[in-house]
N, C-alpha and C. Protein backbone atom coordinates (compact mmCIF):
# COMPACT_ATOMS: atom_id res chain seq x y z
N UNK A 1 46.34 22.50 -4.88
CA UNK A 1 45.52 23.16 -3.90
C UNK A 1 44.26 23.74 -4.52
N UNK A 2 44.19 23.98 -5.89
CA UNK A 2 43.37 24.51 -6.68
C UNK A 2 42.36 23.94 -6.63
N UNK A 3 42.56 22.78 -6.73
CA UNK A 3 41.50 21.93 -7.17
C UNK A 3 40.99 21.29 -5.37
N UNK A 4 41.34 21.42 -4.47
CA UNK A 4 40.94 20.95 -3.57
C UNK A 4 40.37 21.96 -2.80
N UNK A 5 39.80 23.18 -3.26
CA UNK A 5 39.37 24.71 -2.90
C UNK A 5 38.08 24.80 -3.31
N UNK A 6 38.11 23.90 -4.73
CA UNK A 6 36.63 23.67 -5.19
C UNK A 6 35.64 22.61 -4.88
N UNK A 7 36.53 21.60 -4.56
CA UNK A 7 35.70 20.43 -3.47
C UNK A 7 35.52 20.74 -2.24
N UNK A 8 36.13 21.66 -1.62
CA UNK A 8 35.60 22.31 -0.29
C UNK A 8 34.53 22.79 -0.22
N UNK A 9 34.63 24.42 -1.36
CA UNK A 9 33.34 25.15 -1.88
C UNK A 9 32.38 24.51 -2.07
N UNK A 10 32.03 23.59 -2.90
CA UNK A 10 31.09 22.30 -3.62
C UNK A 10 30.75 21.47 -2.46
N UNK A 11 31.51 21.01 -1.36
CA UNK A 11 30.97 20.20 -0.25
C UNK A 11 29.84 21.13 0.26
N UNK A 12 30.50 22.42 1.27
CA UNK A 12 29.95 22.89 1.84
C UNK A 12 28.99 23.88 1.11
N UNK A 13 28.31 24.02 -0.34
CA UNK A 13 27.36 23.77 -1.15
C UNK A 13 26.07 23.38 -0.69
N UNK A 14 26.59 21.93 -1.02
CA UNK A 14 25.64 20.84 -0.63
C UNK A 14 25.15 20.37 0.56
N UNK A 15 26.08 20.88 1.55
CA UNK A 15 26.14 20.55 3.00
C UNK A 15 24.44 21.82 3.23
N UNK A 16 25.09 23.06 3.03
CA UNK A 16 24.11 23.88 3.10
C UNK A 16 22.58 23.66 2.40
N UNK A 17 22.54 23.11 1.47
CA UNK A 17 21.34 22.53 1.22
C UNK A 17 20.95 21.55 1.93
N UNK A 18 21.91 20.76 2.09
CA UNK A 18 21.11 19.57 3.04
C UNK A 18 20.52 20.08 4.66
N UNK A 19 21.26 21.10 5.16
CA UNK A 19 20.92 21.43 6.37
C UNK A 19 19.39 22.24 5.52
N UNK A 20 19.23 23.07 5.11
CA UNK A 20 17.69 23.89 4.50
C UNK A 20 17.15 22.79 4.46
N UNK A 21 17.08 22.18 3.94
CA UNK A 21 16.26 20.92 3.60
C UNK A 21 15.77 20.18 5.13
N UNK A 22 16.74 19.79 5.55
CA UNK A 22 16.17 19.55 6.88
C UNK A 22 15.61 20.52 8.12
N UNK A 23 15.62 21.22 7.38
CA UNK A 23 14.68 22.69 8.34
C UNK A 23 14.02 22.99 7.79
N UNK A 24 13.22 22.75 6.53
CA UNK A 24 12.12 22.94 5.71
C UNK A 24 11.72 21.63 6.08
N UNK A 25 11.75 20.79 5.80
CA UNK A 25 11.09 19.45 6.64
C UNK A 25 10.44 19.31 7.56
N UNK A 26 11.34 20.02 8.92
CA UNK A 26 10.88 19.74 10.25
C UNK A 26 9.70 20.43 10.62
N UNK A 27 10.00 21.95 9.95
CA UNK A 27 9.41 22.96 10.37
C UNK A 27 8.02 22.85 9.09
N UNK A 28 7.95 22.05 8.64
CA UNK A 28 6.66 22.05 7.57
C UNK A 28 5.97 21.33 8.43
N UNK A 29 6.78 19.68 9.43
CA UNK A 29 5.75 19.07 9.97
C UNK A 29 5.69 19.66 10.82
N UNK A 30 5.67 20.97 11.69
CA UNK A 30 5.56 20.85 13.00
C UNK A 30 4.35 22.07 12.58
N UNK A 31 4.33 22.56 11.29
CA UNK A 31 3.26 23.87 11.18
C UNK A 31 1.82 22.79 11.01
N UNK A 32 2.24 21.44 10.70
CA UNK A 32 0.64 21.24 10.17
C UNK A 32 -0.37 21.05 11.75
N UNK A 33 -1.75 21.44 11.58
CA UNK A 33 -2.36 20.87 12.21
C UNK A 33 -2.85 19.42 12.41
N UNK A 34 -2.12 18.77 13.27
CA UNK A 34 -2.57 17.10 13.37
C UNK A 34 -4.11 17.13 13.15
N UNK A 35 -4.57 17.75 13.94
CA UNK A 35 -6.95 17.99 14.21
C UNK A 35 -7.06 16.70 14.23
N UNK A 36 -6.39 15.83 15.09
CA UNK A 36 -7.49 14.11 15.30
C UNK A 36 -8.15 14.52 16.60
N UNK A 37 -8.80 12.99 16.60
CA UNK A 37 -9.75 13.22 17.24
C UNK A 37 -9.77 11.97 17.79
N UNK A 38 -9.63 11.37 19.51
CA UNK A 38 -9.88 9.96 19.42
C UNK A 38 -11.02 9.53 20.27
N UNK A 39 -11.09 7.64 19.92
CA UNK A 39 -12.44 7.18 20.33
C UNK A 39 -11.83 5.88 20.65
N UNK A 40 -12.67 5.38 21.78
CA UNK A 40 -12.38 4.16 21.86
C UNK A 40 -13.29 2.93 21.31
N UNK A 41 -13.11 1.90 21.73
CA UNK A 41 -14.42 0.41 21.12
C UNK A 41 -13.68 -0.62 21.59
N UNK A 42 -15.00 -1.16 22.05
CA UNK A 42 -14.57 -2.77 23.17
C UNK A 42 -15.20 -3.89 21.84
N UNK A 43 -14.06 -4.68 21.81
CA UNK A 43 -14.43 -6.26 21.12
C UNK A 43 -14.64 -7.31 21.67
N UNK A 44 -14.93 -8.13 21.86
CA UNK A 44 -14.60 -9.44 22.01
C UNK A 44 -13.32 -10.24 21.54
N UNK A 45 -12.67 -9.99 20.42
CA UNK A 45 -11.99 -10.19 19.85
C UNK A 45 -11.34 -9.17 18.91
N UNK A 46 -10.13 -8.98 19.22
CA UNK A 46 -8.97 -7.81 18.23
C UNK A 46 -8.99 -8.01 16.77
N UNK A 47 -9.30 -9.08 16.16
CA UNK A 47 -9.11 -9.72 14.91
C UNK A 47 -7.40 -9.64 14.57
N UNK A 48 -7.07 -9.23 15.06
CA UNK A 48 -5.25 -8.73 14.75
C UNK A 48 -4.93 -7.67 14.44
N UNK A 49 -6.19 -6.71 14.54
CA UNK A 49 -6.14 -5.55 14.86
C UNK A 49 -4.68 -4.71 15.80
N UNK A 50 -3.89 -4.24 15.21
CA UNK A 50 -2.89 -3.43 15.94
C UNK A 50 -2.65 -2.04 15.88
N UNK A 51 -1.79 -1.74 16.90
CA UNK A 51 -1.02 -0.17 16.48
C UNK A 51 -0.64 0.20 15.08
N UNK A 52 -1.50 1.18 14.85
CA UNK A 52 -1.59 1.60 13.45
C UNK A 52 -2.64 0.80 11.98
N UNK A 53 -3.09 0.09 12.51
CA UNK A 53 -4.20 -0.48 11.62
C UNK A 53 -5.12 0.67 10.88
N UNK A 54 -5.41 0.84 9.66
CA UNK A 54 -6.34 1.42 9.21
C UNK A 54 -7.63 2.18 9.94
N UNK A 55 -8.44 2.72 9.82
CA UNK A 55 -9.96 2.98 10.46
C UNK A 55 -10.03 3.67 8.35
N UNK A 56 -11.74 2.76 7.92
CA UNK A 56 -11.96 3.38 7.12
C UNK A 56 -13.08 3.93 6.70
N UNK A 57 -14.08 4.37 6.39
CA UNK A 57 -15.15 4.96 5.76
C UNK A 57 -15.23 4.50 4.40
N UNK A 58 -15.76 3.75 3.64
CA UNK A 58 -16.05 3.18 2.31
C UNK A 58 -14.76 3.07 1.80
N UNK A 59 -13.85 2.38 2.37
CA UNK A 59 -12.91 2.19 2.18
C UNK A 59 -11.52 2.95 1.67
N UNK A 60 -12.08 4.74 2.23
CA UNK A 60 -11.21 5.57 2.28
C UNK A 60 -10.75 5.44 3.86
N UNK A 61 -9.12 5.68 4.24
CA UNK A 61 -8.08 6.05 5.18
C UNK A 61 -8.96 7.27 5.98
N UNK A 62 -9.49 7.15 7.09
CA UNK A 62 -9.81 8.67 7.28
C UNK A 62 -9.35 8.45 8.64
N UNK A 63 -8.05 7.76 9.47
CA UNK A 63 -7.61 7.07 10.82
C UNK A 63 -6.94 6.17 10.82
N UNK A 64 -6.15 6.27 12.57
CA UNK A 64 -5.53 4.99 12.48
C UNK A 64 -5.51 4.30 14.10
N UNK A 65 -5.20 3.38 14.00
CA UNK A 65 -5.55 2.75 15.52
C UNK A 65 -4.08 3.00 16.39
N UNK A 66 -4.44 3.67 17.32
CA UNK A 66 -3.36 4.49 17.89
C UNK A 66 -2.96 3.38 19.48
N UNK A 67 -3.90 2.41 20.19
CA UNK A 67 -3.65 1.50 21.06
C UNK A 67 -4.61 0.40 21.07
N UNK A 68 -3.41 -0.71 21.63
CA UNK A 68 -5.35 -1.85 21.58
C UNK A 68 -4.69 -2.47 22.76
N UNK A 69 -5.16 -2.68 24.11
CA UNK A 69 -5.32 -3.27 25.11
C UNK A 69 -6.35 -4.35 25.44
N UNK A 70 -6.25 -5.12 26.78
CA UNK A 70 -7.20 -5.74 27.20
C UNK A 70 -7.78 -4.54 28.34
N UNK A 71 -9.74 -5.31 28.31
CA UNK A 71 -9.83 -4.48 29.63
C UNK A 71 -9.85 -5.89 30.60
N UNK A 72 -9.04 -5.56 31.64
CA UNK A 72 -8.96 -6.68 32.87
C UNK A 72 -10.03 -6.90 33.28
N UNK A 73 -11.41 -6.25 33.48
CA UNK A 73 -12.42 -6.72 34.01
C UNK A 73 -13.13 -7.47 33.22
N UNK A 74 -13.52 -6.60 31.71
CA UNK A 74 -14.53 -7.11 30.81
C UNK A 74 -13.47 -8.44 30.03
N UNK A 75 -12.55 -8.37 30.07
CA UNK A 75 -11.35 -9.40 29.07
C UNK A 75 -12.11 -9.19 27.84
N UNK A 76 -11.88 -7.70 27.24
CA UNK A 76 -12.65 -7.56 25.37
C UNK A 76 -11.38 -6.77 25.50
N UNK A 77 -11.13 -6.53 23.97
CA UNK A 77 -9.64 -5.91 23.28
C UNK A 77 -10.90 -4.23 23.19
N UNK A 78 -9.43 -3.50 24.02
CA UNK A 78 -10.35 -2.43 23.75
C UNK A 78 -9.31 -1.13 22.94
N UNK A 79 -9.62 -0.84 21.91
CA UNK A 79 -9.16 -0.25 20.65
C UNK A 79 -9.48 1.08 20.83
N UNK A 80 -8.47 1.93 20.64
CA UNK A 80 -8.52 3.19 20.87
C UNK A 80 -8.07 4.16 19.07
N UNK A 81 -8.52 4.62 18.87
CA UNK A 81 -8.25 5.17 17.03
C UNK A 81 -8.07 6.92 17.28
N UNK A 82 -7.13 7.27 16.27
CA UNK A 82 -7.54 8.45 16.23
C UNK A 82 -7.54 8.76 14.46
N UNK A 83 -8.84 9.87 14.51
CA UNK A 83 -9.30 10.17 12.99
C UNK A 83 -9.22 11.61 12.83
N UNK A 84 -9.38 11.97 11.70
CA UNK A 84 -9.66 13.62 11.38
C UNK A 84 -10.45 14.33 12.18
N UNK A 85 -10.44 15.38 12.59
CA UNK A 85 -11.66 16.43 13.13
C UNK A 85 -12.22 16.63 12.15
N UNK A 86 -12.03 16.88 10.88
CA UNK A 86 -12.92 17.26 9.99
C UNK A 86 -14.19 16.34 9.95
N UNK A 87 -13.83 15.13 10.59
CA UNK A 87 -15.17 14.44 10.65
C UNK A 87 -15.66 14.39 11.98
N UNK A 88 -17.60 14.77 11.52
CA UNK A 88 -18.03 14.60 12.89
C UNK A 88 -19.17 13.54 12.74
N UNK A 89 -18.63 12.44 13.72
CA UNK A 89 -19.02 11.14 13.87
C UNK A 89 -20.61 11.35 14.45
N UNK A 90 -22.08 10.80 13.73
CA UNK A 90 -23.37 10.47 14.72
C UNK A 90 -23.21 9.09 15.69
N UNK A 91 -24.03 9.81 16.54
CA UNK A 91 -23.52 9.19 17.76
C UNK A 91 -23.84 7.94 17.89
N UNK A 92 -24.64 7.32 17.05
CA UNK A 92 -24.88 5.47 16.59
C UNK A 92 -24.28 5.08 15.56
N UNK A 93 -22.59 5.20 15.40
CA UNK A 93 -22.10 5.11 14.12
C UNK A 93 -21.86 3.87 15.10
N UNK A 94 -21.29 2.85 13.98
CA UNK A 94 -20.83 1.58 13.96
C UNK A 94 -19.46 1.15 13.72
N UNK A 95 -18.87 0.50 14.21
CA UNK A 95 -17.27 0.14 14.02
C UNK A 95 -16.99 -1.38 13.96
N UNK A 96 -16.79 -1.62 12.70
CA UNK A 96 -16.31 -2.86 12.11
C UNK A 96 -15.27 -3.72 12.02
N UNK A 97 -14.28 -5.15 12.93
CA UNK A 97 -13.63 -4.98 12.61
C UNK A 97 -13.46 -6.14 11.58
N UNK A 98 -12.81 -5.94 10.72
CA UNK A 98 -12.71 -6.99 9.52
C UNK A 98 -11.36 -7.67 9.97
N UNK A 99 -11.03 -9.03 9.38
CA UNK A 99 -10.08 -9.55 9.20
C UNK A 99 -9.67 -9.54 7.99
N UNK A 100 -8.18 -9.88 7.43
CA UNK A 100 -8.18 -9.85 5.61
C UNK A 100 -8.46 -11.46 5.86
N UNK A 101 -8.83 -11.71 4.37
CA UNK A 101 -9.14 -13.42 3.78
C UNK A 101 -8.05 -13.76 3.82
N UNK A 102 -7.00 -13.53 3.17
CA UNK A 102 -5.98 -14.25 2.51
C UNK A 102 -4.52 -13.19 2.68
N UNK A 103 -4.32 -12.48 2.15
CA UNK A 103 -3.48 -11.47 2.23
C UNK A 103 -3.80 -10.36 3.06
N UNK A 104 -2.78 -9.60 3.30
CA UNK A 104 -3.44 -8.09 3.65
C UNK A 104 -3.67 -8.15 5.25
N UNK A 105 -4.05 -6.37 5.55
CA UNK A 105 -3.77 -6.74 7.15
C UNK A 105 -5.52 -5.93 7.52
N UNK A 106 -5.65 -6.40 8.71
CA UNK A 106 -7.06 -6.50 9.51
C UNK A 106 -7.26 -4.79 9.19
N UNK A 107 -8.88 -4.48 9.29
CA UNK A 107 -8.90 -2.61 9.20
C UNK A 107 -10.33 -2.78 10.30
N UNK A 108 -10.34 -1.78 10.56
CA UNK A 108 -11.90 -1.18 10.75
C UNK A 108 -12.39 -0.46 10.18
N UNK A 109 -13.74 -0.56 10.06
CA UNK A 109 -14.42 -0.02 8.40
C UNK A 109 -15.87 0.83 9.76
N UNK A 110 -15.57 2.21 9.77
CA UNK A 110 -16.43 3.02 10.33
C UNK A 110 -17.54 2.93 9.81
N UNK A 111 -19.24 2.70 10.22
CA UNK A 111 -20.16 2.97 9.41
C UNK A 111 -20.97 4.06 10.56
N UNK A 112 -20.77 5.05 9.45
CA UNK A 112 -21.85 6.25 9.85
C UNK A 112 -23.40 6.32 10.09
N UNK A 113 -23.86 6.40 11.82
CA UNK A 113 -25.12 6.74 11.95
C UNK A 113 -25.90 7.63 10.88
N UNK A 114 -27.30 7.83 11.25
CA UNK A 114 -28.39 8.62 11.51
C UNK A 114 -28.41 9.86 12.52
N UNK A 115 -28.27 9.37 13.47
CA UNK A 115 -28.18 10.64 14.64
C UNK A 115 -27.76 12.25 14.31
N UNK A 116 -28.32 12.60 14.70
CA UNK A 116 -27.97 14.17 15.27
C UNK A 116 -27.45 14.94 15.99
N UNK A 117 -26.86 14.16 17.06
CA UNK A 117 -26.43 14.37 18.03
C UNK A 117 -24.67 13.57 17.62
N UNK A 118 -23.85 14.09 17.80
CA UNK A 118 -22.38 13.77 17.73
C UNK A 118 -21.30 13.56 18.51
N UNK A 119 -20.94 11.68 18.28
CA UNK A 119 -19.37 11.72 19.22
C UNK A 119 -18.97 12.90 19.43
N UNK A 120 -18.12 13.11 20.55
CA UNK A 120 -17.10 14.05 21.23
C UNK A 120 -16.15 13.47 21.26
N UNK A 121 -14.63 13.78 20.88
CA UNK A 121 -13.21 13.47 21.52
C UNK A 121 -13.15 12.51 22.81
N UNK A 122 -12.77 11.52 22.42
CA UNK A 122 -12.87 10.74 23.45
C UNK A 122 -13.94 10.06 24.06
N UNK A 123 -15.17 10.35 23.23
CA UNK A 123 -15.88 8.66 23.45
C UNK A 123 -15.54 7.56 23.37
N UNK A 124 -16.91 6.86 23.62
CA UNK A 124 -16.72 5.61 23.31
C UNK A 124 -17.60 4.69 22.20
N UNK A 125 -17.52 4.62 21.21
CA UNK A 125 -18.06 3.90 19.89
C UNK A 125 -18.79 2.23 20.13
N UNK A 126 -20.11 2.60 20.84
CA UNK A 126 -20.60 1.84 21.40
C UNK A 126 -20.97 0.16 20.54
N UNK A 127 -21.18 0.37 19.50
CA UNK A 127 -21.56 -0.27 18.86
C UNK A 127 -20.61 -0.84 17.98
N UNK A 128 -20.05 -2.06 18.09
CA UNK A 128 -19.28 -2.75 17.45
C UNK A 128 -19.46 -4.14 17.01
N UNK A 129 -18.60 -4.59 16.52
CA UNK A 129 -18.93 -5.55 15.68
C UNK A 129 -17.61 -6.24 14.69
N UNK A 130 -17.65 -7.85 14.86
CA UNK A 130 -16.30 -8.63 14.10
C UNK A 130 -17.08 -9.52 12.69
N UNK A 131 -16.79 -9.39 11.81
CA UNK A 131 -16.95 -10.22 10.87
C UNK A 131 -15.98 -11.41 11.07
N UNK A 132 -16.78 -13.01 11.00
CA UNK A 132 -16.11 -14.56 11.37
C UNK A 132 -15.19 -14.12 10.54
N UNK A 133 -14.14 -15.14 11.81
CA UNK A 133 -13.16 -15.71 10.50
C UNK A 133 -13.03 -16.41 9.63
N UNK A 134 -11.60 -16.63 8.73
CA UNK A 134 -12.13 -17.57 7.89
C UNK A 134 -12.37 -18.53 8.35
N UNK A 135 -11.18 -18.83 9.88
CA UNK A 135 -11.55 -20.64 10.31
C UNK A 135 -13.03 -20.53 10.61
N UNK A 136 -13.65 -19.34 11.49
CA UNK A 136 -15.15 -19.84 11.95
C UNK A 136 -15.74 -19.96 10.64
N UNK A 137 -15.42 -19.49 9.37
CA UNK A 137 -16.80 -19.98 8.28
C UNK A 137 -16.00 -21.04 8.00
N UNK A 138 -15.02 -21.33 7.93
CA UNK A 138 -14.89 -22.89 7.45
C UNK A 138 -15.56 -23.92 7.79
N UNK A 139 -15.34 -23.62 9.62
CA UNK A 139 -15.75 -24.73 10.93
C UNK A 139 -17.47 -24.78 10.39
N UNK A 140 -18.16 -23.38 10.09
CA UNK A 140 -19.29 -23.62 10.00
C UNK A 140 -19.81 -24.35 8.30
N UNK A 141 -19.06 -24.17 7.45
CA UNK A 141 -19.38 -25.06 6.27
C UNK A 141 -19.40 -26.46 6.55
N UNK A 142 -18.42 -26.98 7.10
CA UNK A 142 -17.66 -28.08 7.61
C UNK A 142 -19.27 -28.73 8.40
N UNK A 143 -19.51 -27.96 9.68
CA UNK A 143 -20.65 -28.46 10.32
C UNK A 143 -21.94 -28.54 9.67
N UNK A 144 -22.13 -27.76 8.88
CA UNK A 144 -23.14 -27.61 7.76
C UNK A 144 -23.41 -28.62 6.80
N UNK A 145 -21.64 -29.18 6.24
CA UNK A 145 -22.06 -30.45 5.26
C UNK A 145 -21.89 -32.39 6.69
N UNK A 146 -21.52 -31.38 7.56
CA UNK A 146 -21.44 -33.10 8.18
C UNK A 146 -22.83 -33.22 8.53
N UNK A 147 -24.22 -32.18 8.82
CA UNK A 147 -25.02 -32.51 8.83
C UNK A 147 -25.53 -32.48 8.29
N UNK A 148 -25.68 -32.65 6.55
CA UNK A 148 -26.31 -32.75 5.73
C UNK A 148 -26.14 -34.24 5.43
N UNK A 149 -24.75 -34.96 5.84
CA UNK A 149 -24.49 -36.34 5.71
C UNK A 149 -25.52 -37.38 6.21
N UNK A 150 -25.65 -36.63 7.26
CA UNK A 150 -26.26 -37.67 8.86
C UNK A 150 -27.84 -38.01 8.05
């Protein structure tokens, strides 16, 4: 019985740490301030752009793509992100979306206006923009050397 008094003690030990632990956890994430901030942007094309895709600034994380729908009228993928408050977006910033080459998954690469005047929560990031894919630069090398043949 001796010995099965101290594996009790020793369980419920550990038990008690594990419960702290999971209440230092919860309660750490629930103190932080989220501070995003979201925006939307109409494409023509998603690139494969999804839920949770990157948004970056010189290729720092500063967001993430929180929905991407169609709009039924315009039929463009329209991408909704949310980023830090600490950043405040000019209001002719630019939104990029890249595809990867080879590996790796699609991002949008934010490029920061000029302006003076600043997005608000829930604009809309007028100015967008897809870099080809690889098939369109292929298709266009491809068309490029068949008419260099002719």
């Amino acid at each position: 019985m001796k010995h099965s008094w101290f594996e009790l003690i020793t369980g419920f030990i550990a038990l008690c740490f594990a419960i702290g632990f999971f209440a230092y956890t919860v309660k750490g994430s629930q103190d932080k301030n989220t501070g995003e901030q979201t925006f939307t942007a109409h494409f023509p094309t998603s690139r494969g752009i999804v839920r949770g895709s990157e948004v970056r600034i010189n290729g720092v994380v500063i967001g993430r793509v929180t929905k991407v729908h169609i709009d039924k009228q315009l039929f463009e993928a329209v991408v909704t992100l949310a980023i830090s408050d600490s950043l405040r977006l000019p209001f002719d910033s630019s939104l990029l979306a890249q595809s990867p080459l080879l590996l790796g998954e699609p991002v949008l690469t934010l490029i920061p206006g000029k302006e003076t005047t600043f997005l608000q929560d829930g604009d809309r990031i007028v100015s967008t923009a897809s870099d080809p894919s690889f098939e369109e630069l292929l298709e266009r090398a491809l068309f490029i050397v068949g008419e260099s043949a002719k």
